[in-house]
N, C-alpha and C. Protein backbone atom coordinates (compact mmCIF):
# COMPACT_ATOMS: atom_id res chain seq x y z
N UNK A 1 54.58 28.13 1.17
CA UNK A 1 53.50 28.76 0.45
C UNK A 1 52.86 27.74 -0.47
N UNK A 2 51.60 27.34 -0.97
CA UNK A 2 50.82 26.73 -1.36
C UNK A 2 50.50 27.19 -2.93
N UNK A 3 50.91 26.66 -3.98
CA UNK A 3 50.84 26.87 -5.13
C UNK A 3 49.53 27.43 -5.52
N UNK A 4 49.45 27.84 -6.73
CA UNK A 4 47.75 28.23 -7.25
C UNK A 4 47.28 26.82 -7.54
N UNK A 5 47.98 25.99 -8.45
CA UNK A 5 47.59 24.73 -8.69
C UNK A 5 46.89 23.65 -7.39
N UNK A 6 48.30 24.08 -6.58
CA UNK A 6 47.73 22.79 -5.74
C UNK A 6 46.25 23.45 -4.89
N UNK A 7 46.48 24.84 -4.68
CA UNK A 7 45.20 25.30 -3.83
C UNK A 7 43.80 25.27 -4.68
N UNK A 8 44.32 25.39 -6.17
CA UNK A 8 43.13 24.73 -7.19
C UNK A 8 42.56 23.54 -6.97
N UNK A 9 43.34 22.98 -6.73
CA UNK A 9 43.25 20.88 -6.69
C UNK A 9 42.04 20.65 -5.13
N UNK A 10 42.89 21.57 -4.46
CA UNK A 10 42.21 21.51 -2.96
C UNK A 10 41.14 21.28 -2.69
N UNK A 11 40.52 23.11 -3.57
CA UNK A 11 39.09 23.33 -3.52
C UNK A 11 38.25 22.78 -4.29
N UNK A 12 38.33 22.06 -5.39
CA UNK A 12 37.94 21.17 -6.06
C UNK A 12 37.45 20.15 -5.41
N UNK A 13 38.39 19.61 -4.60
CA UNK A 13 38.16 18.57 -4.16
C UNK A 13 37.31 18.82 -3.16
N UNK A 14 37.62 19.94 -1.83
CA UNK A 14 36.45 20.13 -1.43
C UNK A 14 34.95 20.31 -1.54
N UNK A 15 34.67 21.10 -2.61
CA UNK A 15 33.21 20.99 -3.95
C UNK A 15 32.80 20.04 -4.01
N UNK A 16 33.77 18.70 -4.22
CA UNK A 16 33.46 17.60 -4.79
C UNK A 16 32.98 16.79 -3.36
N UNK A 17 33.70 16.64 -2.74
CA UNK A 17 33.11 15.98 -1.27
C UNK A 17 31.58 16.77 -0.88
N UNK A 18 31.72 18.55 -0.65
CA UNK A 18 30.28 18.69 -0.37
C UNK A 18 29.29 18.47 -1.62
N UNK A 19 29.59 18.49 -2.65
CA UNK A 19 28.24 17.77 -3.59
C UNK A 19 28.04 16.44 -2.94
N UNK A 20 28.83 15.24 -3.11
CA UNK A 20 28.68 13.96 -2.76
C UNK A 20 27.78 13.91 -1.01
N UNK A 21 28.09 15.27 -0.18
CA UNK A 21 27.43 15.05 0.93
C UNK A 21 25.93 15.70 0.64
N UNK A 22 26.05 16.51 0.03
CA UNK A 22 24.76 17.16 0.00
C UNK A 22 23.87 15.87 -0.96
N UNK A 23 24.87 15.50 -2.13
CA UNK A 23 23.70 14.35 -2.74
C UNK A 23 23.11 12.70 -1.69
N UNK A 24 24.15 12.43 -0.94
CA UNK A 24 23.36 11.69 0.30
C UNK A 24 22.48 12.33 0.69
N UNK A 25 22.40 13.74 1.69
CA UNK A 25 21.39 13.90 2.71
C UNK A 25 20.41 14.40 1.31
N UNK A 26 20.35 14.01 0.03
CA UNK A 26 19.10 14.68 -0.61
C UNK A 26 18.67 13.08 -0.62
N UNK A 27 19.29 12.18 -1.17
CA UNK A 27 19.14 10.43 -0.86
C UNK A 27 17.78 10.15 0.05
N UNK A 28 18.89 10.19 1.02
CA UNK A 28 18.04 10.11 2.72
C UNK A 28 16.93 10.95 2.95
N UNK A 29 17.12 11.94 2.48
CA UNK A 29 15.01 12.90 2.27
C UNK A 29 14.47 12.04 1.89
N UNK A 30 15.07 11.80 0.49
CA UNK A 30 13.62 11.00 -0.30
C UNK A 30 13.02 9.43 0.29
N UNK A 31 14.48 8.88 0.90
CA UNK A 31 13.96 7.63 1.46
C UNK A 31 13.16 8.00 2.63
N UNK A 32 13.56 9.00 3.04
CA UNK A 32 12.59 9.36 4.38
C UNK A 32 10.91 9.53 4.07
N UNK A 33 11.12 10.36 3.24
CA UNK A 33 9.69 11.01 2.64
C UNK A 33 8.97 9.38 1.98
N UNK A 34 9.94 8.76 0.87
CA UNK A 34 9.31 7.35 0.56
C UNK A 34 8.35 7.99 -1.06
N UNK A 35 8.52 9.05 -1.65
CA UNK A 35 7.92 9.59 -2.60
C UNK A 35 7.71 8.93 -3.74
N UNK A 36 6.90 8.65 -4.56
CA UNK A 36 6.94 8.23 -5.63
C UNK A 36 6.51 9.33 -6.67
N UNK A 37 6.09 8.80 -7.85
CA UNK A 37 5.85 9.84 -8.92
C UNK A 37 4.47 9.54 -9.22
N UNK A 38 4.02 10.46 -9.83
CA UNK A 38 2.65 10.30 -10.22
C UNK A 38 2.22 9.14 -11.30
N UNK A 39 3.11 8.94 -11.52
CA UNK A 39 3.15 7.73 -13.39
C UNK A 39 3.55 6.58 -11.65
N UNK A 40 3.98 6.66 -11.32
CA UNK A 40 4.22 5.10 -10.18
C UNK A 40 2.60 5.41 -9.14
N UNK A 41 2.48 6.40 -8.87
CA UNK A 41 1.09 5.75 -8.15
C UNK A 41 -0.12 5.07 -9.04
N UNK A 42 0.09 6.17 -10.55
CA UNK A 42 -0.76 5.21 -11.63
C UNK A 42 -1.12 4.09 -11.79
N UNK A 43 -0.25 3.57 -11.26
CA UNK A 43 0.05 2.06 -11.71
C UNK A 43 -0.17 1.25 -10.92
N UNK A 44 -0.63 1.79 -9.68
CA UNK A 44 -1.71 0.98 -8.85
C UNK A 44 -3.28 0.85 -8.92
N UNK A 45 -3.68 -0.24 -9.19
CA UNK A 45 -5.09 0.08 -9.53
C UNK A 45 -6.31 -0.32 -8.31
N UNK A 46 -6.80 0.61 -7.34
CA UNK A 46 -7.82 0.56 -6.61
C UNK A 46 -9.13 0.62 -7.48
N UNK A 47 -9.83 -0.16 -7.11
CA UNK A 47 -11.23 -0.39 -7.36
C UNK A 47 -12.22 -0.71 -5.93
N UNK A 48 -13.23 -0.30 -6.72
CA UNK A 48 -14.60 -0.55 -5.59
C UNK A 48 -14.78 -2.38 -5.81
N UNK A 49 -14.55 -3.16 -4.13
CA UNK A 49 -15.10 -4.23 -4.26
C UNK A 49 -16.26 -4.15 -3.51
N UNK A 50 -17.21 -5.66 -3.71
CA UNK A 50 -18.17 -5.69 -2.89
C UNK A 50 -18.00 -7.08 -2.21
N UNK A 51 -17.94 -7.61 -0.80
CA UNK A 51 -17.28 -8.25 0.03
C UNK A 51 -18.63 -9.06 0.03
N UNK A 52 -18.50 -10.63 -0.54
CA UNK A 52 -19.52 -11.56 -1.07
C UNK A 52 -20.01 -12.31 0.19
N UNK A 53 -18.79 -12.87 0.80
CA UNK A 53 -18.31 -13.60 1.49
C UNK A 53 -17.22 -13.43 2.29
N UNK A 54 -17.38 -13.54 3.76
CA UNK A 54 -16.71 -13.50 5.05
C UNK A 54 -16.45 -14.76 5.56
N UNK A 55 -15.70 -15.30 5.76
CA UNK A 55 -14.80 -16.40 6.93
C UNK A 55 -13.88 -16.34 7.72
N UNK A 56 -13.63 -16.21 9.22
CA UNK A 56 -12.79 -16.31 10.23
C UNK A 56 -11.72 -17.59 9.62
N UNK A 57 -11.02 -17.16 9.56
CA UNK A 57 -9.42 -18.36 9.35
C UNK A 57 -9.29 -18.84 11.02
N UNK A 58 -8.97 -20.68 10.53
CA UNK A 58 -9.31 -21.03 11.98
C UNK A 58 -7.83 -20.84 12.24
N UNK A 59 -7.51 -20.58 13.54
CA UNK A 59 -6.20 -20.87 14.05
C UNK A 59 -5.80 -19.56 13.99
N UNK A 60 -6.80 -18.35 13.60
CA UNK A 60 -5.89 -16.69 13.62
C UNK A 60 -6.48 -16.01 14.03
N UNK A 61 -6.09 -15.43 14.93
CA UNK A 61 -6.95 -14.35 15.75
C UNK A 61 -6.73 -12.91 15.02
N UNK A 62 -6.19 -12.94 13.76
CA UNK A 62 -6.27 -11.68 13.17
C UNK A 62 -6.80 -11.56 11.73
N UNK A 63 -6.99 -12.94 11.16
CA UNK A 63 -7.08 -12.75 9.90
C UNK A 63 -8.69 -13.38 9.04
N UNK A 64 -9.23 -12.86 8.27
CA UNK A 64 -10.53 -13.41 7.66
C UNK A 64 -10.14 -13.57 6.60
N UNK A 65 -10.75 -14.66 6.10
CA UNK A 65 -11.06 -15.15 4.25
C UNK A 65 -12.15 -14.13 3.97
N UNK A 66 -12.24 -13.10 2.94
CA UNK A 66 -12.97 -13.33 1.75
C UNK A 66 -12.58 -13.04 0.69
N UNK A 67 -14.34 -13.11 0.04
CA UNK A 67 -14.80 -13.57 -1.36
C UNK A 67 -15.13 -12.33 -1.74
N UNK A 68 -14.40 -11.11 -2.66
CA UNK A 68 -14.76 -9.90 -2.92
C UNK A 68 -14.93 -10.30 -4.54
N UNK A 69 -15.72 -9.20 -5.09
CA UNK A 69 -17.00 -9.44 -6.67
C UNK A 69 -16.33 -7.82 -6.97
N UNK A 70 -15.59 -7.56 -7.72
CA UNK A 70 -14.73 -6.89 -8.37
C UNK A 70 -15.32 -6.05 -9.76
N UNK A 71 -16.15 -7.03 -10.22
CA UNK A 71 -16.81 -6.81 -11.29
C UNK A 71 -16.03 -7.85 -12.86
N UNK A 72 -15.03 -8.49 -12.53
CA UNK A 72 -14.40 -9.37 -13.31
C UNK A 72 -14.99 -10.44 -14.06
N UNK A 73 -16.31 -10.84 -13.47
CA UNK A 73 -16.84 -12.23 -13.80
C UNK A 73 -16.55 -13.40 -12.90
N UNK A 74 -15.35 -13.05 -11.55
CA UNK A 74 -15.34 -14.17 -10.53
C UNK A 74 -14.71 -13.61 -9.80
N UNK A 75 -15.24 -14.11 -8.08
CA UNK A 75 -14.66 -13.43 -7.24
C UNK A 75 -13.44 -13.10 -6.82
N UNK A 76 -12.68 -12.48 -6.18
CA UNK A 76 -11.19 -12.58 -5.33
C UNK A 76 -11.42 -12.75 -4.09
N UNK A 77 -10.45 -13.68 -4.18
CA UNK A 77 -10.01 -14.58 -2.44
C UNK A 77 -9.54 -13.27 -2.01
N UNK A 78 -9.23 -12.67 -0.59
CA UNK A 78 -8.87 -11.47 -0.03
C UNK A 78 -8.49 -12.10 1.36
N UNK A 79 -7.54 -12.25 1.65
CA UNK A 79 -7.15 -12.83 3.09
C UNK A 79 -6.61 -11.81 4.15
N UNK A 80 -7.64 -10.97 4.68
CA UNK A 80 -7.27 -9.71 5.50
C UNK A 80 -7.02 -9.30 7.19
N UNK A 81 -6.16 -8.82 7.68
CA UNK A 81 -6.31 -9.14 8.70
C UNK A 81 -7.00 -7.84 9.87
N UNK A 82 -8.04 -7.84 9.79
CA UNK A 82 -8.91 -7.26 10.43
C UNK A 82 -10.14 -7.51 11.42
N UNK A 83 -9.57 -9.50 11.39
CA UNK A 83 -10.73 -10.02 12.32
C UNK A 83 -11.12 -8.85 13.83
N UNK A 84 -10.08 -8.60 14.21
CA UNK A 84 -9.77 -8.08 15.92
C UNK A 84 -10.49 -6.63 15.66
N UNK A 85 -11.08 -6.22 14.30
CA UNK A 85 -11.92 -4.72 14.76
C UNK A 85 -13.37 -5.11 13.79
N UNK A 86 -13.82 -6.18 12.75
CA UNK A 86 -14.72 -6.44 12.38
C UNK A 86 -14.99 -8.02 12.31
N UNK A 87 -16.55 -8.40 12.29
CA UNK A 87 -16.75 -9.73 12.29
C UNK A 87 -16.75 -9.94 11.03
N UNK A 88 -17.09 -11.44 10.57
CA UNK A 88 -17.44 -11.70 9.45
C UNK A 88 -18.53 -11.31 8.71
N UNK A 89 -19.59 -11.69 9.47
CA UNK A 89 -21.10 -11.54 9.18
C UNK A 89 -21.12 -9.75 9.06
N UNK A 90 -20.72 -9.12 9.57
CA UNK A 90 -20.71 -7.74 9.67
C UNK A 90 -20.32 -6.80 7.90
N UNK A 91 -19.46 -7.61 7.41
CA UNK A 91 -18.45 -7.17 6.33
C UNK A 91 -19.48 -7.56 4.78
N UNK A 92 -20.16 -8.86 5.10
CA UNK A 92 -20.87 -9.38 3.73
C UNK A 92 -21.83 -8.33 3.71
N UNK A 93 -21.80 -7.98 2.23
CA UNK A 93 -22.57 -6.85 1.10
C UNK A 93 -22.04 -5.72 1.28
N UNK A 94 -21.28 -5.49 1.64
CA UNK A 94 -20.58 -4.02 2.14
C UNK A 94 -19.37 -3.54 1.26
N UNK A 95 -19.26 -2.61 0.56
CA UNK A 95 -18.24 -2.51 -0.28
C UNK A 95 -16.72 -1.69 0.73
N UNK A 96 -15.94 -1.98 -0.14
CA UNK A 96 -14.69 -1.32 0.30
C UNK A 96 -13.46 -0.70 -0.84
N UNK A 97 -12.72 -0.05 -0.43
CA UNK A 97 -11.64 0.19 -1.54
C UNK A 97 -10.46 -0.45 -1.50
N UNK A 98 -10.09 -1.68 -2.77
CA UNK A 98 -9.24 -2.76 -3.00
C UNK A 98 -8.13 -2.54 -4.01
N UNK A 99 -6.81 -3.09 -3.36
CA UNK A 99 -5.52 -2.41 -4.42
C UNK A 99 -5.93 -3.52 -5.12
N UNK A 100 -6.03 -3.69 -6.36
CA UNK A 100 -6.61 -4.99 -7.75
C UNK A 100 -5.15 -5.22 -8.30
N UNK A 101 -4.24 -4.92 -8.22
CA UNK A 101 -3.05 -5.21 -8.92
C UNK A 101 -1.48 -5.74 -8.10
N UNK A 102 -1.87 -6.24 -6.73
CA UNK A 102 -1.03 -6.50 -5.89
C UNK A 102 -0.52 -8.30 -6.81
N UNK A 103 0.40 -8.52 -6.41
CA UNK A 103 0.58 -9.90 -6.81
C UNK A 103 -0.07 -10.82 -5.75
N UNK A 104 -0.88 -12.03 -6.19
CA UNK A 104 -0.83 -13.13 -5.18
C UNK A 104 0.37 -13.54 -4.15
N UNK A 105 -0.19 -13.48 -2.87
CA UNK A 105 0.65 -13.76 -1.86
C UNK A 105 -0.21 -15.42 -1.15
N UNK A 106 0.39 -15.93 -0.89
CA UNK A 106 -0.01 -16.77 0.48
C UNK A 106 0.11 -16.32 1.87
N UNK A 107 -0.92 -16.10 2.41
CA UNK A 107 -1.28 -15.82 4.06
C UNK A 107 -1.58 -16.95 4.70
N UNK A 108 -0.77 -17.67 5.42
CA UNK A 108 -1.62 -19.13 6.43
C UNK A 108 -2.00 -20.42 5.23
N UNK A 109 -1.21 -20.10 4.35
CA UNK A 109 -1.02 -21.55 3.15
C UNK A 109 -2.55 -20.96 2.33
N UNK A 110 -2.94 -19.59 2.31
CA UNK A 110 -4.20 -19.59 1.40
C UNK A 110 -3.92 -18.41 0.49
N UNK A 111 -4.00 -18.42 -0.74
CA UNK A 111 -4.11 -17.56 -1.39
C UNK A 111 -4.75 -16.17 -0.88
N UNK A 112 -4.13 -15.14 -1.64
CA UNK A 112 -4.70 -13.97 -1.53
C UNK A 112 -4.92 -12.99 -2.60
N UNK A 113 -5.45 -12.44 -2.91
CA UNK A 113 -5.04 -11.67 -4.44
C UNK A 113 -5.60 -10.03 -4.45
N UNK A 114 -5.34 -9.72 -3.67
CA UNK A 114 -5.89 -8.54 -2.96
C UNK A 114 -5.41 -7.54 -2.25
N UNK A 115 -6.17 -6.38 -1.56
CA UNK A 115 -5.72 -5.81 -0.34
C UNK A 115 -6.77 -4.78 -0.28
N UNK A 116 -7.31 -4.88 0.91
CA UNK A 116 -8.15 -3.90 1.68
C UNK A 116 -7.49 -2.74 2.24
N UNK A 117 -7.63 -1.26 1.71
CA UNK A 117 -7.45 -0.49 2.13
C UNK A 117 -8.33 -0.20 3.27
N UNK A 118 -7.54 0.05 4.36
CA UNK A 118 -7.95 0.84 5.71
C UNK A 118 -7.15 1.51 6.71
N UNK A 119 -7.45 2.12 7.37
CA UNK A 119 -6.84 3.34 8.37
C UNK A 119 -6.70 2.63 9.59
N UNK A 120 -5.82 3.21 10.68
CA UNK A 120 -5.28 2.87 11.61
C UNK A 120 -4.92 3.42 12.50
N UNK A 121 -5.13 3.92 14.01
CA UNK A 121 -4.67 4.98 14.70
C UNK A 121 -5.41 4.06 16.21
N UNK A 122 -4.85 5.48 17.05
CA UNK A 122 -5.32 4.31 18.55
C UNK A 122 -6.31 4.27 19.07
N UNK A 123 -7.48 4.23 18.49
CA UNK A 123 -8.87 4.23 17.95
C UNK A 123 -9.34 3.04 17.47
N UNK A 124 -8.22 2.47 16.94
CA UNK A 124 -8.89 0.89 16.04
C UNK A 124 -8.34 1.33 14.86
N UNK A 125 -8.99 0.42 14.19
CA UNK A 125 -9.23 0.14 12.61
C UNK A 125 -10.15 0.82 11.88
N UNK A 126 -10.43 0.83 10.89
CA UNK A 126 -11.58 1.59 9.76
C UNK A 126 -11.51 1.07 8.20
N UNK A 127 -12.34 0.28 7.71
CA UNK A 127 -11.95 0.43 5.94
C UNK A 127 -12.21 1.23 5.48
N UNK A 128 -11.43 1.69 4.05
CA UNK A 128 -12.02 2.96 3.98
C UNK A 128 -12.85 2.08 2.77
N UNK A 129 -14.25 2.95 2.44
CA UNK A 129 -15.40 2.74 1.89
C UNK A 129 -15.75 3.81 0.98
N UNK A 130 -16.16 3.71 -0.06
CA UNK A 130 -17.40 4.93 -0.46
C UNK A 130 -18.33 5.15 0.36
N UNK A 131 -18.65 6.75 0.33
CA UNK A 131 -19.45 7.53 1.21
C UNK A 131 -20.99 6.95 0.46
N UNK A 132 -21.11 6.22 -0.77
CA UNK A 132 -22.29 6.21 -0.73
C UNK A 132 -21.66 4.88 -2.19
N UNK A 133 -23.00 3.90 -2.31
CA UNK A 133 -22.69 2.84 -3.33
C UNK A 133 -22.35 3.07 -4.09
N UNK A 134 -21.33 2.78 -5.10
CA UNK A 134 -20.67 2.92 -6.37
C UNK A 134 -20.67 1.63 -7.06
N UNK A 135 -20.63 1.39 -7.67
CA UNK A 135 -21.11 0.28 -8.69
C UNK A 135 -19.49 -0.51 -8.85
N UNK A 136 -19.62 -2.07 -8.77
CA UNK A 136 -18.49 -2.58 -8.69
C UNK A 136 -17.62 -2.69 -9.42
N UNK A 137 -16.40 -2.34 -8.91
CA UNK A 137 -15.32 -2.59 -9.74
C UNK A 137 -15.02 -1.32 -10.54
N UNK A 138 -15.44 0.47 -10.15
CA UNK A 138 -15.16 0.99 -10.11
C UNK A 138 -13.77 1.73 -9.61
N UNK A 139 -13.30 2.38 -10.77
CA UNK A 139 -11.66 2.84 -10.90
C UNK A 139 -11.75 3.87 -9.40
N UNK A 140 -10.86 3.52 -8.78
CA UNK A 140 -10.19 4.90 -7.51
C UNK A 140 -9.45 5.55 -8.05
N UNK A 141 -9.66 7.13 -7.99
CA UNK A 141 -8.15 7.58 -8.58
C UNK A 141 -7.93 8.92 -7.73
């Protein structure tokens, strides 16, 4: 026969294993889902750029230099890889929506300080844009 104590100890312990399982598979949601909080998306700052300057990077069949006007007082280098659904010449004066707070990366030994938001499906590519001009260097939120 099985004491009160020890059958105390038991179920305890069982409790304790299904919390610890239930707190993984709540873990694994969230990494699944990838959620952040509203104070962490804050803290990304999209703005309206206006794309100055376009250049094909030689040697990449995916990637363009530009020169986006932010509204800062000097442009950002933007090294994007969207050659394979837009040209260069196509992109200058055209605004788009830019994460402004990414850290500098090097792409192909060139600075970058940027990132072009755009969409993706088996359709192509798309930047996403304002539906109509917004003045540069306007907050996304």
């Amino acid at each position: 026969m099985t004491s009160p104590i020890n059958s105390n100890t038991s179920f305890n312990q069982d409790v304790r294993t299904l919390a610890k399982a239930e707190d993984k598979k709540e873990e694994k949601e969230e990494d699944i889902d990838n959620l952040i909080t509203i104070d962490q998306f804050f803290e990304t700052s999209l703005k309206i750029g206006q794309i100055v300057e376009a250049e094909e990077v030689p040697k990449s069949k995916k990637l363009l230099k530009l020169q986006v006007d932010l509204g800062e007082g000097r442009n950002r280098q933007v090294i994007a890889g969207i050659k394979e659904f837009y040209s260069a010449a196509e992109l200058i004066g055209t605004q788009a929506c830019v994460v402004a707070n990414l850290k500098p990366a090097k792409l192909m030994g060139m600075l970058s300080e940027g990132m072009l938001l755009a969409s993706k499906d088996e359709d192509g590519l798309c930047l996403i844009r304002p539906e109509k001009p917004k003045k540069i260097g306007s907050k996304i939120s």
